[in-house]
C-alpha atoms as a PDB file:
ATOM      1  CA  UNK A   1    -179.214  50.419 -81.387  1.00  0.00           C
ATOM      2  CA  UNK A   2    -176.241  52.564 -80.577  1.00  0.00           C
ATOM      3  CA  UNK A   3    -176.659  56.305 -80.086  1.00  0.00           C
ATOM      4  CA  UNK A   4    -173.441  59.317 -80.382  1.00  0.00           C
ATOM      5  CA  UNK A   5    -174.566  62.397 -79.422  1.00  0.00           C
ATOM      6  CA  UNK A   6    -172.607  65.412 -80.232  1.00  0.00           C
ATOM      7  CA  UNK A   7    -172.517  68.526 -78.121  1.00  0.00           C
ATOM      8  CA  UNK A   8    -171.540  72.037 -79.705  1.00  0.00           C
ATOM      9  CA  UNK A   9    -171.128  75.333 -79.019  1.00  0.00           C
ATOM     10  CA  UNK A  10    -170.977  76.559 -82.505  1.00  0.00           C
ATOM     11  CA  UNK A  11    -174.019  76.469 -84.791  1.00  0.00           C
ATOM     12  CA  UNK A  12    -171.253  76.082 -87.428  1.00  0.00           C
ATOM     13  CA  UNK A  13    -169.079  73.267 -86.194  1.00  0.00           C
ATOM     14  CA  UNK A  14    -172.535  71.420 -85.840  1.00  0.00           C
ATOM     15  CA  UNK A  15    -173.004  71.694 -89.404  1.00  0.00           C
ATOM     16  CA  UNK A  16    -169.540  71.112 -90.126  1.00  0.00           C
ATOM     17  CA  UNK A  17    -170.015  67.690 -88.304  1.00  0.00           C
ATOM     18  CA  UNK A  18    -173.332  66.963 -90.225  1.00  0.00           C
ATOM     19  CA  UNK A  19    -170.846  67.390 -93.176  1.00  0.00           C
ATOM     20  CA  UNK A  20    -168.529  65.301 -92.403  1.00  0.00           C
ATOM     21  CA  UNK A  21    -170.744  62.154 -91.225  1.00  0.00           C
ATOM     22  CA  UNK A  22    -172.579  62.958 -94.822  1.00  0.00           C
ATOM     23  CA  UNK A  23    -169.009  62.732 -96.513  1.00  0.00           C
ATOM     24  CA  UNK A  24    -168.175  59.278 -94.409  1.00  0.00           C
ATOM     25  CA  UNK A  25    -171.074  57.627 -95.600  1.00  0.00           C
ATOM     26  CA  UNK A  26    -173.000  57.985 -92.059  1.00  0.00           C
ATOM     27  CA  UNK A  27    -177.267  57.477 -93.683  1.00  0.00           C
ATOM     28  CA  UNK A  28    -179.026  60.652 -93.492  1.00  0.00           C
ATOM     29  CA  UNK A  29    -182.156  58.998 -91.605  1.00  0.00           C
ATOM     30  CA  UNK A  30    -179.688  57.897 -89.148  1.00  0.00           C
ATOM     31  CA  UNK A  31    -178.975  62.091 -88.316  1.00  0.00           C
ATOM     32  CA  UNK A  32    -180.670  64.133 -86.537  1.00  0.00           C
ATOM     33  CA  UNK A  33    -179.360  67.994 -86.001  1.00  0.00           C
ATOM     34  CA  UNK A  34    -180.908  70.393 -83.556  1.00  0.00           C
ATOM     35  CA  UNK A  35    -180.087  74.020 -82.835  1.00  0.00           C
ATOM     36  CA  UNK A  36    -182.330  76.796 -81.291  1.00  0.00           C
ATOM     37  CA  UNK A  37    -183.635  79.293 -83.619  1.00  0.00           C
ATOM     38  CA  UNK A  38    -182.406  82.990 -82.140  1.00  0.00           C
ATOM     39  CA  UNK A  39    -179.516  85.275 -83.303  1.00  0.00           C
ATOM     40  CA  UNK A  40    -178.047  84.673 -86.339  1.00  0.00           C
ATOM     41  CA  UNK A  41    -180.074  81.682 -86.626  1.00  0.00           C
ATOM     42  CA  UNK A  42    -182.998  83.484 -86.926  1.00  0.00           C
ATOM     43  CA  UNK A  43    -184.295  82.393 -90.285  1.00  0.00           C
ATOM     44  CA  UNK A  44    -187.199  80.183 -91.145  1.00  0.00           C
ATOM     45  CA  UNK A  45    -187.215  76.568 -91.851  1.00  0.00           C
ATOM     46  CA  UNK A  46    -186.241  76.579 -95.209  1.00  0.00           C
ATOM     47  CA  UNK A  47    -183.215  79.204 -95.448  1.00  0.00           C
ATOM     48  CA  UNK A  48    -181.750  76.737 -92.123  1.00  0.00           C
ATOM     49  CA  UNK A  49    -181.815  73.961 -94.606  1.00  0.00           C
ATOM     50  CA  UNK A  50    -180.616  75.638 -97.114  1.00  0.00           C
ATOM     51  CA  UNK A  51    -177.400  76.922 -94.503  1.00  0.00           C
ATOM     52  CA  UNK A  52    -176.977  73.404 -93.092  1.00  0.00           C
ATOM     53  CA  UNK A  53    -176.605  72.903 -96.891  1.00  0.00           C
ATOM     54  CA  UNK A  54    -174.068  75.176 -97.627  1.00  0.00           C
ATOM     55  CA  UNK A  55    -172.070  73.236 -95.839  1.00  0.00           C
ATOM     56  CA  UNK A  56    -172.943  69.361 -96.694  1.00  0.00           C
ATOM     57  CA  UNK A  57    -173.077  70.670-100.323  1.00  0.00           C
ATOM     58  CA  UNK A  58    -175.840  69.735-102.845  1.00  0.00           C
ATOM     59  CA  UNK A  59    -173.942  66.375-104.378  1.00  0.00           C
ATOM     60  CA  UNK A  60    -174.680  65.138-100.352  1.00  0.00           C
ATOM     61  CA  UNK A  61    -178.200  65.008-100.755  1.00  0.00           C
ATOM     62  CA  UNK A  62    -178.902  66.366 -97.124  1.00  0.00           C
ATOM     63  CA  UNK A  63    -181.525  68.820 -98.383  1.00  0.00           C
ATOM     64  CA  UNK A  64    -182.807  66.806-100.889  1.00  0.00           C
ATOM     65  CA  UNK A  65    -186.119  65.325 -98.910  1.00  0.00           C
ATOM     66  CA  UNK A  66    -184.745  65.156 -95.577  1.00  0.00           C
ATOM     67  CA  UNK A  67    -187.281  66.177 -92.613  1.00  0.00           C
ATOM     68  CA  UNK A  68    -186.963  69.444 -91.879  1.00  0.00           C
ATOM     69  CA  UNK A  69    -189.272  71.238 -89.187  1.00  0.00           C
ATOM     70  CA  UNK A  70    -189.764  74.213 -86.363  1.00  0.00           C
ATOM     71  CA  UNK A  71    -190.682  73.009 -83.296  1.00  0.00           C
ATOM     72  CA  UNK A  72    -191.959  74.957 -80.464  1.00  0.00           C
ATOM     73  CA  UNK A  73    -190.414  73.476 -77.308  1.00  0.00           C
ATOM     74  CA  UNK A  74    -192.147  74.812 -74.057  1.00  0.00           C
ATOM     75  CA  UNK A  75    -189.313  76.976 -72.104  1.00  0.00           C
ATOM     76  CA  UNK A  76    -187.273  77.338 -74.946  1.00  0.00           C
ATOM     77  CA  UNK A  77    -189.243  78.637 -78.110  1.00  0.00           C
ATOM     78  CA  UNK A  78    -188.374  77.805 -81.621  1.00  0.00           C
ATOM     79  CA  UNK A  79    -186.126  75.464 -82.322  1.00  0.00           C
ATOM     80  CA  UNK A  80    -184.883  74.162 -85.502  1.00  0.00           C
ATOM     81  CA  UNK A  81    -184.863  70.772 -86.379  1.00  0.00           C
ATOM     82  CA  UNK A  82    -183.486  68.406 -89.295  1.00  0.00           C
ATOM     83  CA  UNK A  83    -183.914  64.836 -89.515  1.00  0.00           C
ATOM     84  CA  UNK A  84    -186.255  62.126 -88.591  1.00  0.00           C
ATOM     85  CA  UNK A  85    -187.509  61.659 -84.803  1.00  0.00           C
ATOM     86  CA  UNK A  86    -186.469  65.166 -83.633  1.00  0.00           C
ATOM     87  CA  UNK A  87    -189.685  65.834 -82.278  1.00  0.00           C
ATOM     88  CA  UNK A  88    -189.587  62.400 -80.534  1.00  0.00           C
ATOM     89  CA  UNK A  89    -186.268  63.602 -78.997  1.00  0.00           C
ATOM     90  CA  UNK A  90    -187.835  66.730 -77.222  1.00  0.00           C
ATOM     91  CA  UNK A  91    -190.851  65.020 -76.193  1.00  0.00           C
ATOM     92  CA  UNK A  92    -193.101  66.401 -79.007  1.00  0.00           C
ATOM     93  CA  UNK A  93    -195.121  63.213 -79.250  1.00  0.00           C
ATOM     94  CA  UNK A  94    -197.593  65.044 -81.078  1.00  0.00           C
ATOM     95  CA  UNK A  95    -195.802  66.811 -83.530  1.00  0.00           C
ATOM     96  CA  UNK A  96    -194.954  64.030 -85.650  1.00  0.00           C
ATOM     97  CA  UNK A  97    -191.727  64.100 -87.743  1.00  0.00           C
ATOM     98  CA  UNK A  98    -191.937  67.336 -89.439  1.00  0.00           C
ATOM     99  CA  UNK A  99    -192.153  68.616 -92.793  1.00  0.00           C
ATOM    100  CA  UNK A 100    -190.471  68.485 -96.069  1.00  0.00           C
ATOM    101  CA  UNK A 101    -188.481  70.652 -97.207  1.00  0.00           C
ATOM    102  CA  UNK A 102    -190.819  71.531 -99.679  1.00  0.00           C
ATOM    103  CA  UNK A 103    -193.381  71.972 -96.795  1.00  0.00           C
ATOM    104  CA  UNK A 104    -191.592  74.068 -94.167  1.00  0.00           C
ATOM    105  CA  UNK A 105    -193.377  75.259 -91.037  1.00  0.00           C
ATOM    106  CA  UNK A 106    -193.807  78.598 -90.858  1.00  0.00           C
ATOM    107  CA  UNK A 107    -194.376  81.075 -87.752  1.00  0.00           C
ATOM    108  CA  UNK A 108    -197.565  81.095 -89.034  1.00  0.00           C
ATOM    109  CA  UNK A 109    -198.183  77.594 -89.094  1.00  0.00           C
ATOM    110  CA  UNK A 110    -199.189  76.085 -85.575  1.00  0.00           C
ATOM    111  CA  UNK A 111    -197.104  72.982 -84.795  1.00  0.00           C
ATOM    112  CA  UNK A 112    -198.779  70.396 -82.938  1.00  0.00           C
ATOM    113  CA  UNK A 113    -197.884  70.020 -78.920  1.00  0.00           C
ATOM    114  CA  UNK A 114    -198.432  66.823 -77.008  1.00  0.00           C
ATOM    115  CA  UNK A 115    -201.370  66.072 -74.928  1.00  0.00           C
ATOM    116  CA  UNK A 116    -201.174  65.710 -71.107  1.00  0.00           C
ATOM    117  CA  UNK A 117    -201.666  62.082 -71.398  1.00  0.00           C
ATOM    118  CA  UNK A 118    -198.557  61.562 -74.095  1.00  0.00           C
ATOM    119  CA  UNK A 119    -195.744  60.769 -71.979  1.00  0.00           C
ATOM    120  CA  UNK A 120    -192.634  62.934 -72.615  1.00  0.00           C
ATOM    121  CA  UNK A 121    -189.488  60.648 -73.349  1.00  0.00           C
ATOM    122  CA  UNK A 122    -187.485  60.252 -70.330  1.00  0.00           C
ATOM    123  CA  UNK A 123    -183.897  61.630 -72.444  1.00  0.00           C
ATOM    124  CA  UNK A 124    -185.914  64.424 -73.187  1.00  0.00           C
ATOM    125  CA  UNK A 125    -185.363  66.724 -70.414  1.00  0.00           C
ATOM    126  CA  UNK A 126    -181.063  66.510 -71.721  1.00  0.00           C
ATOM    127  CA  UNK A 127    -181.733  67.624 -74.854  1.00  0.00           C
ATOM    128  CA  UNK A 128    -183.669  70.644 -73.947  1.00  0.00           C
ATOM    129  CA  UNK A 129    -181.049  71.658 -71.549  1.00  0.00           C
ATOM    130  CA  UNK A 130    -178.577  71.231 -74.154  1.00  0.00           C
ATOM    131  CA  UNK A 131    -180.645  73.746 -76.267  1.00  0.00           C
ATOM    132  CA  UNK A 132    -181.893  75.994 -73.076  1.00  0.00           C
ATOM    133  CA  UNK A 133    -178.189  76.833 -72.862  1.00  0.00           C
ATOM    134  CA  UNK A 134    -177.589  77.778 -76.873  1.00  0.00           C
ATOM    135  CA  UNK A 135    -175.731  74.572 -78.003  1.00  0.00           C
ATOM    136  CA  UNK A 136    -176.448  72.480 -80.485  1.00  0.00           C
ATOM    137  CA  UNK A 137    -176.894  68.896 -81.367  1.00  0.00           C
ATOM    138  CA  UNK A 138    -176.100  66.331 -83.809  1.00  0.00           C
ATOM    139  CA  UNK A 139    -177.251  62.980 -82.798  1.00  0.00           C
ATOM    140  CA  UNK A 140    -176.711  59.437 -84.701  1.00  0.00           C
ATOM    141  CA  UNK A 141    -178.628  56.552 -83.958  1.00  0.00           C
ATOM    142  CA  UNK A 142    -177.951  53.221 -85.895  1.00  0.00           C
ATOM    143  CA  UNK A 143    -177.929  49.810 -85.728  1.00  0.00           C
ATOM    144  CA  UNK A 144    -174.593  49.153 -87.739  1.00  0.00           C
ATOM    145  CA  UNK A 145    -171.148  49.151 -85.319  1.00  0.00           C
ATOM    146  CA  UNK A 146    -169.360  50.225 -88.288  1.00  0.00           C
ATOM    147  CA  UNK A 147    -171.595  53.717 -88.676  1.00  0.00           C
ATOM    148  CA  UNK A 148    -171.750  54.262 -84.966  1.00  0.00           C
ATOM    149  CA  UNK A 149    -167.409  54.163 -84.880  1.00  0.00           C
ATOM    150  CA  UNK A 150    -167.379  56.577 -87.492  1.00  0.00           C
ATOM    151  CA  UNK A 151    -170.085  58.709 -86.005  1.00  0.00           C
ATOM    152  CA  UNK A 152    -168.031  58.709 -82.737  1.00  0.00           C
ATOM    153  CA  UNK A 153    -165.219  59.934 -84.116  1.00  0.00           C
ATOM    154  CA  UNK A 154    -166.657  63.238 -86.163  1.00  0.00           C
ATOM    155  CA  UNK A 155    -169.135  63.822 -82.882  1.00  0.00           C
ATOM    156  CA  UNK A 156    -165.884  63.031 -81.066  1.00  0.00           C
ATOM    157  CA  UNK A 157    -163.148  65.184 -82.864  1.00  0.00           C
ATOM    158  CA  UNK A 158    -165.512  68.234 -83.706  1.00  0.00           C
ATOM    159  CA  UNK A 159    -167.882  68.061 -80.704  1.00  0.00           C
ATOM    160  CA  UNK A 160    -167.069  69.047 -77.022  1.00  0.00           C
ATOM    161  CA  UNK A 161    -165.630  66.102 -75.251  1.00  0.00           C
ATOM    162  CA  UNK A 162    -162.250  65.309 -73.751  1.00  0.00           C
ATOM    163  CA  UNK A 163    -159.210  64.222 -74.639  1.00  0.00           C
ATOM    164  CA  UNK A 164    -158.609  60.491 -75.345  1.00  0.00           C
ATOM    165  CA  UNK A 165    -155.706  60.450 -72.497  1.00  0.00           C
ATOM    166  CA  UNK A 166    -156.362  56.654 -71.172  1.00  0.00           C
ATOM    167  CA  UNK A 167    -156.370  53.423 -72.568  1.00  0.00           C
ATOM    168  CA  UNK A 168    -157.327  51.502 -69.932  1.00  0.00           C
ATOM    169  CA  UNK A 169    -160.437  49.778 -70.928  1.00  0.00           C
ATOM    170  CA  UNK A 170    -163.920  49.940 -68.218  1.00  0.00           C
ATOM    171  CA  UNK A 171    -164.283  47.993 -65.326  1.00  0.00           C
ATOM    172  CA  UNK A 172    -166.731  47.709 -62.958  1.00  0.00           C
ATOM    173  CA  UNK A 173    -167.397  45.897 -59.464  1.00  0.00           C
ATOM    174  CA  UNK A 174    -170.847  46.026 -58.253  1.00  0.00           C
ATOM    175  CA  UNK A 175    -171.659  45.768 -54.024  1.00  0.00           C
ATOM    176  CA  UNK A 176    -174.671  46.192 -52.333  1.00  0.00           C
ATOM    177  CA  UNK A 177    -174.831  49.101 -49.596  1.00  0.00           C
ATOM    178  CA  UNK A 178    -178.529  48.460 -47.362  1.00  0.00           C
ATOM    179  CA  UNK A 179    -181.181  48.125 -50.491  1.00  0.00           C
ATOM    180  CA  UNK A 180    -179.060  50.373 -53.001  1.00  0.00           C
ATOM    181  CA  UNK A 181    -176.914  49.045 -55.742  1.00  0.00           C
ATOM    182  CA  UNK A 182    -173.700  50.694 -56.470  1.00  0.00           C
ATOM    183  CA  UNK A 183    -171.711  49.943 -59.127  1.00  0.00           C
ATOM    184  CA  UNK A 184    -167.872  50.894 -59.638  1.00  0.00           C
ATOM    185  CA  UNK A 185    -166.920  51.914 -62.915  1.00  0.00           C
ATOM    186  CA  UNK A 186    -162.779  52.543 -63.891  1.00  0.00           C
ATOM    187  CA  UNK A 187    -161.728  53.438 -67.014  1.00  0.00           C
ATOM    188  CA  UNK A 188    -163.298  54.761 -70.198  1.00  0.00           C
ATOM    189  CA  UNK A 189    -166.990  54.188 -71.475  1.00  0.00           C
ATOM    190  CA  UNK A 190    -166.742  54.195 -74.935  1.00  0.00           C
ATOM    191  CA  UNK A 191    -168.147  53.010 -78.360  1.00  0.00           C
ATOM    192  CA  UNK A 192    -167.819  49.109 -78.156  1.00  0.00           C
ATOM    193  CA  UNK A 193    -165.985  48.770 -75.098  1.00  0.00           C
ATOM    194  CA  UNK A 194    -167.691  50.446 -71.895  1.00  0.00           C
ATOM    195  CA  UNK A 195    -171.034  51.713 -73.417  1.00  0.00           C
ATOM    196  CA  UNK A 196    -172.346  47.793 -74.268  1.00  0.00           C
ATOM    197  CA  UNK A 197    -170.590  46.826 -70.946  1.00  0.00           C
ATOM    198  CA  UNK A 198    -172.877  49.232 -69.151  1.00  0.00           C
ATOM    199  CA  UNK A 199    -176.014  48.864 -70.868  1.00  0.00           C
ATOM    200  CA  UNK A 200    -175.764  45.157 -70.115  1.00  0.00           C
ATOM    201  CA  UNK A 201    -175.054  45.680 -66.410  1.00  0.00           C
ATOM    202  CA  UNK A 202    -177.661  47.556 -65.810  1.00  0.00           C
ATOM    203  CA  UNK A 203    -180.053  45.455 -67.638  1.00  0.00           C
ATOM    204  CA  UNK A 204    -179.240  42.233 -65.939  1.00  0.00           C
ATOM    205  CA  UNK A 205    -179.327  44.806 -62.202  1.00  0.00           C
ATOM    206  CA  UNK A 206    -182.547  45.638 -63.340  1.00  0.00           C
ATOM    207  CA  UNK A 207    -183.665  41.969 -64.171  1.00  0.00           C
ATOM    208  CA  UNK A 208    -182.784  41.178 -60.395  1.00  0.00           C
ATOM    209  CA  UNK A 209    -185.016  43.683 -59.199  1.00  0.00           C
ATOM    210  CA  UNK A 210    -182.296  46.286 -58.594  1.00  0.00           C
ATOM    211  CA  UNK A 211    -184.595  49.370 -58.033  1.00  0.00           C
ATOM    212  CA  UNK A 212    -181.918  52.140 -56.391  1.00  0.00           C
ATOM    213  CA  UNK A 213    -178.731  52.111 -58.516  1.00  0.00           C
ATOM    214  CA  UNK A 214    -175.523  54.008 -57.832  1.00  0.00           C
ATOM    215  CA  UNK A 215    -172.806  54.579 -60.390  1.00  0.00           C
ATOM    216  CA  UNK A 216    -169.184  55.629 -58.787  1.00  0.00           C
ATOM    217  CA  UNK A 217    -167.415  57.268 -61.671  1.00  0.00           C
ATOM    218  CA  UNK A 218    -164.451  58.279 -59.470  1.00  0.00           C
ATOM    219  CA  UNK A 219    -162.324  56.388 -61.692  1.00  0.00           C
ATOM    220  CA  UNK A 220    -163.634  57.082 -64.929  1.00  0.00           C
ATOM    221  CA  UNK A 221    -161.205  59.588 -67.318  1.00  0.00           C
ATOM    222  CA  UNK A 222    -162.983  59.776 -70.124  1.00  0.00           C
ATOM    223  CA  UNK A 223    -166.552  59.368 -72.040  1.00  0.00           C
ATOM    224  CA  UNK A 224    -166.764  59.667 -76.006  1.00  0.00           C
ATOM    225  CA  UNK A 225    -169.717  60.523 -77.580  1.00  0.00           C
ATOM    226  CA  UNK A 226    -171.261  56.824 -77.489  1.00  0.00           C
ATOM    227  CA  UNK A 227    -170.817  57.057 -73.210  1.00  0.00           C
ATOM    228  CA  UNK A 228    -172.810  60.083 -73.509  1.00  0.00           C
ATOM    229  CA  UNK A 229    -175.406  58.650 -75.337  1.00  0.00           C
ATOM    230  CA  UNK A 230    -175.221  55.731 -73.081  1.00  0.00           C
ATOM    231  CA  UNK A 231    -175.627  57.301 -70.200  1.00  0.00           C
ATOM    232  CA  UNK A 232    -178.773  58.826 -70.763  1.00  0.00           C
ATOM    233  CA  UNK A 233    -180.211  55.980 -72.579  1.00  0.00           C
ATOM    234  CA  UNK A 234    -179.334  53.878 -69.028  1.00  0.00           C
ATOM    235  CA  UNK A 235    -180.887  56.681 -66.825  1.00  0.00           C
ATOM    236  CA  UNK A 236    -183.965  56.434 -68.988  1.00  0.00           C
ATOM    237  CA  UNK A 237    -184.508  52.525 -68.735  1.00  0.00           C
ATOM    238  CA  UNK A 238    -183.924  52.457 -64.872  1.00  0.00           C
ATOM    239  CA  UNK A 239    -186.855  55.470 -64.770  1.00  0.00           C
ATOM    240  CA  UNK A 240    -188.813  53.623 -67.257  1.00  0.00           C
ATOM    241  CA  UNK A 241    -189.029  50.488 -64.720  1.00  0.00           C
ATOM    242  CA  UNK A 242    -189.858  52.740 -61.703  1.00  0.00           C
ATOM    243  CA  UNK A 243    -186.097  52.997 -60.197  1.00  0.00           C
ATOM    244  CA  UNK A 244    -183.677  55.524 -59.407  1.00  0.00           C
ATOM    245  CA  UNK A 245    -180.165  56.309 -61.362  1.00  0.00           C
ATOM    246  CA  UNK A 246    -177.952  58.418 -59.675  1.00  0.00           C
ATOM    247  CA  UNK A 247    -174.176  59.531 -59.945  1.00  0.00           C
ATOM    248  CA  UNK A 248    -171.671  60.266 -57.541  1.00  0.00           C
ATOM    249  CA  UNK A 249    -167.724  60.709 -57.452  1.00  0.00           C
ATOM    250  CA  UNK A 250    -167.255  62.384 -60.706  1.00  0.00           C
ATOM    251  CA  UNK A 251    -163.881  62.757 -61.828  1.00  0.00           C
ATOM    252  CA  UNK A 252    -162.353  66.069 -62.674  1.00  0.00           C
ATOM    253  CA  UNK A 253    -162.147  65.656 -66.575  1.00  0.00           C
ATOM    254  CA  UNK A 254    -165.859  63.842 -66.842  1.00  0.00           C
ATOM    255  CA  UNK A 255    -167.234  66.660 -64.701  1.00  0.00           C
ATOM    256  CA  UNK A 256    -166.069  68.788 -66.950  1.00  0.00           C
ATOM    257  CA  UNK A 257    -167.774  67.133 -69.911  1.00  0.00           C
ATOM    258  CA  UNK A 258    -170.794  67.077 -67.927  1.00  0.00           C
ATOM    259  CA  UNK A 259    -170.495  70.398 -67.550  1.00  0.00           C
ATOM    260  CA  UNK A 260    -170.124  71.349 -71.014  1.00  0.00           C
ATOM    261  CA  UNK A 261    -172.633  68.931 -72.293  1.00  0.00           C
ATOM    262  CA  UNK A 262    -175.349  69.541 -69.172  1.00  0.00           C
ATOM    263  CA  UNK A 263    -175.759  66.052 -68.428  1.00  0.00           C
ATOM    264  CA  UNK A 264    -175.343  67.775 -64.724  1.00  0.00           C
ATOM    265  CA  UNK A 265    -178.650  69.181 -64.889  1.00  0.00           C
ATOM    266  CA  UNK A 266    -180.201  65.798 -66.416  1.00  0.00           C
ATOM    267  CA  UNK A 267    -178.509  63.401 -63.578  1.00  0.00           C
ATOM    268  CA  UNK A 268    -178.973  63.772 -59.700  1.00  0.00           C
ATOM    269  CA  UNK A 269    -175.262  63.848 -59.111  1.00  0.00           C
ATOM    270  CA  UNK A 270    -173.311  63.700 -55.257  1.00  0.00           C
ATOM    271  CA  UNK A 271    -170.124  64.378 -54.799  1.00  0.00           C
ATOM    272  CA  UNK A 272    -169.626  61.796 -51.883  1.00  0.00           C
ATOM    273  CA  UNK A 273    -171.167  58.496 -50.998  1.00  0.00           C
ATOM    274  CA  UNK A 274    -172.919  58.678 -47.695  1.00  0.00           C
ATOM    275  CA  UNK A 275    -174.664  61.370 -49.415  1.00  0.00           C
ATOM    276  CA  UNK A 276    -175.205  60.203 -52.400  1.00  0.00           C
ATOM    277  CA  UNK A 277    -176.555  56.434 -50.597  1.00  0.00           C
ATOM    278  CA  UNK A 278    -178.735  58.810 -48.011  1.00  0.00           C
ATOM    279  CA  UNK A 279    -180.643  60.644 -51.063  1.00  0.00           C
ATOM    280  CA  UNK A 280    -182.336  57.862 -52.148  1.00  0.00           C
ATOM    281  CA  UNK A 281    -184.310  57.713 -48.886  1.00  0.00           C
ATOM    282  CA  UNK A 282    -183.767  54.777 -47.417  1.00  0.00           C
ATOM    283  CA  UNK A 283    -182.653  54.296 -44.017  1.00  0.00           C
ATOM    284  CA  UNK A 284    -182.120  50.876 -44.289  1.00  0.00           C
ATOM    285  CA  UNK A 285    -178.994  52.149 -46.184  1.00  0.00           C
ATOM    286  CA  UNK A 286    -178.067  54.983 -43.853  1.00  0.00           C
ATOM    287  CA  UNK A 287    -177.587  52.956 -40.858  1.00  0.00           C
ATOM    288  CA  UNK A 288    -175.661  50.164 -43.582  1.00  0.00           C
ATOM    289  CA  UNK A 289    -172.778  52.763 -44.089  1.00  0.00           C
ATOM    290  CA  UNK A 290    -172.942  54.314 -40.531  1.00  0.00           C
END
């Protein structure tokens, strides 16, 4: 499964982008769009659906029976969502997938919250932030290479990101400082090149009992929309198997995405290695790089 996420600091260009993935033949049950409901977005469920529409146009079919609900998302308040697993994307276990567009959720209409004992999904926590801070989101998820590389272009092009400036392709080189794994990453991590790459690495680090992982993105100049989703999908597997996934070394231009996009507040990020090898506790480690 490959996962673009698209960051955006206008509730238009977010529906612009739904438009164009709708025009390139991207599935509708393969988008998901969320944007807080405040200011001029201030509407109910059904008039957001029928704005998102305005600008996918009725021959796309995007409000004909597509999922639309309001969620209530603790910290944030109303948010608006279209498309199927939304709710699973905040961590709303328990609210299901929404309504229809026929059966919008009203103020008035109480929107199931998860229990204490439903586990909130680990990427959770970047999504709200992403919302917490008035952006919006357009996320793809598919299983077809061909979708996902046009996805990443539109989330790419229209979203905020940074420019494609290097073609040098990812590399990594992992080493082992005391009991923490760090692993050097150059290049780009992208849609088919450095996203797989990673998600494989970190898998088979995992598989070896690799508990404390390090990424150095020192030499990393750019991450499209695919690296972004990558990146959280990584963090969440390493916390899902009860280890630790921290950054360190950011490079100017991905620190600005990261930035933009609040991954920063998502990711425990250092900007040196002793100190970045020294906040994972051990001291086993401490006295390796002393």
């Amino acid at each position: 499964m490959e996962t673009a996420i698209g960051v955006f600091a206008s509730r238009d260009r977010a529906a612009e982008a739904v438009n164009e993935l709708l025009k390139q033949n991207v599935p509708k049950d393969s988008i998901v769009f969320l944007t807080r409901a405040e200011n001029e977005a201030n509407r109910d469920g059904e008039e957001f659906a029928k704005y998102v529409g305005s600008f996918a146009g009725g021959a796309l079919g995007w409000s004909a029976g597509v999922t639309v609900a309001t969620l209530f998302v603790p910290g944030i308040g109303a948010v608006f969502a279209l498309g199927v697993g939304a709710a699973a994307l905040l961590g709303l276990v328990g609210a299901g997938t929404g309504a229809r567009v026929s059966k919008i959720i009203s103020e008035e209409t109480p929107v199931a919250q998860p229990t204490p004992d439903e586990k909130c999904a680990e990427d959770a926590a970047f999504f709200r932030e992403v919302l917490k801070e008035g952006r919006s989101l357009v996320v793809v998820r598919t299983d077809s290479q061909q979708i996902a590389v046009v996805a990443c272009g539109i989330l790419d092009h229209l979203g905020l990101g940074t420019e494609r400036r290097t073609v040098m392709k990812m590399k990594t080189a992992v080493r082992q400082v005391g009991d923490v794994t760090v692993l050097d990453i150059s290049g780009r991590i992208t849609l088919g090149e450095g996203n797989v790459a990673l998600r494989e690495i970190v898998r088979d680090l995992l598989e070896k009992g690799s508990k404390k992982i390090l990424l150095n993105l020192g030499e990393v100049q750019y991450v499209d929309s695919s690296g972004v989703g990558e990146l959280v999908g990584t963090c969440k597997t390493v916390r899902s198997q009860g280890g630790e996934l921290k950054l360190v070394n950011l490079s100017r231009r991905v620190h600005e995405l990261f930035e933009m996009t609040r991954l920063s507040s998502v990711f425990c990020i250092e900007e040196d290695e002793a100190r970045a090898i020294n906040s994972f506790g051990d001291h086993r480690a401490s006295e390796a790089i002393a």
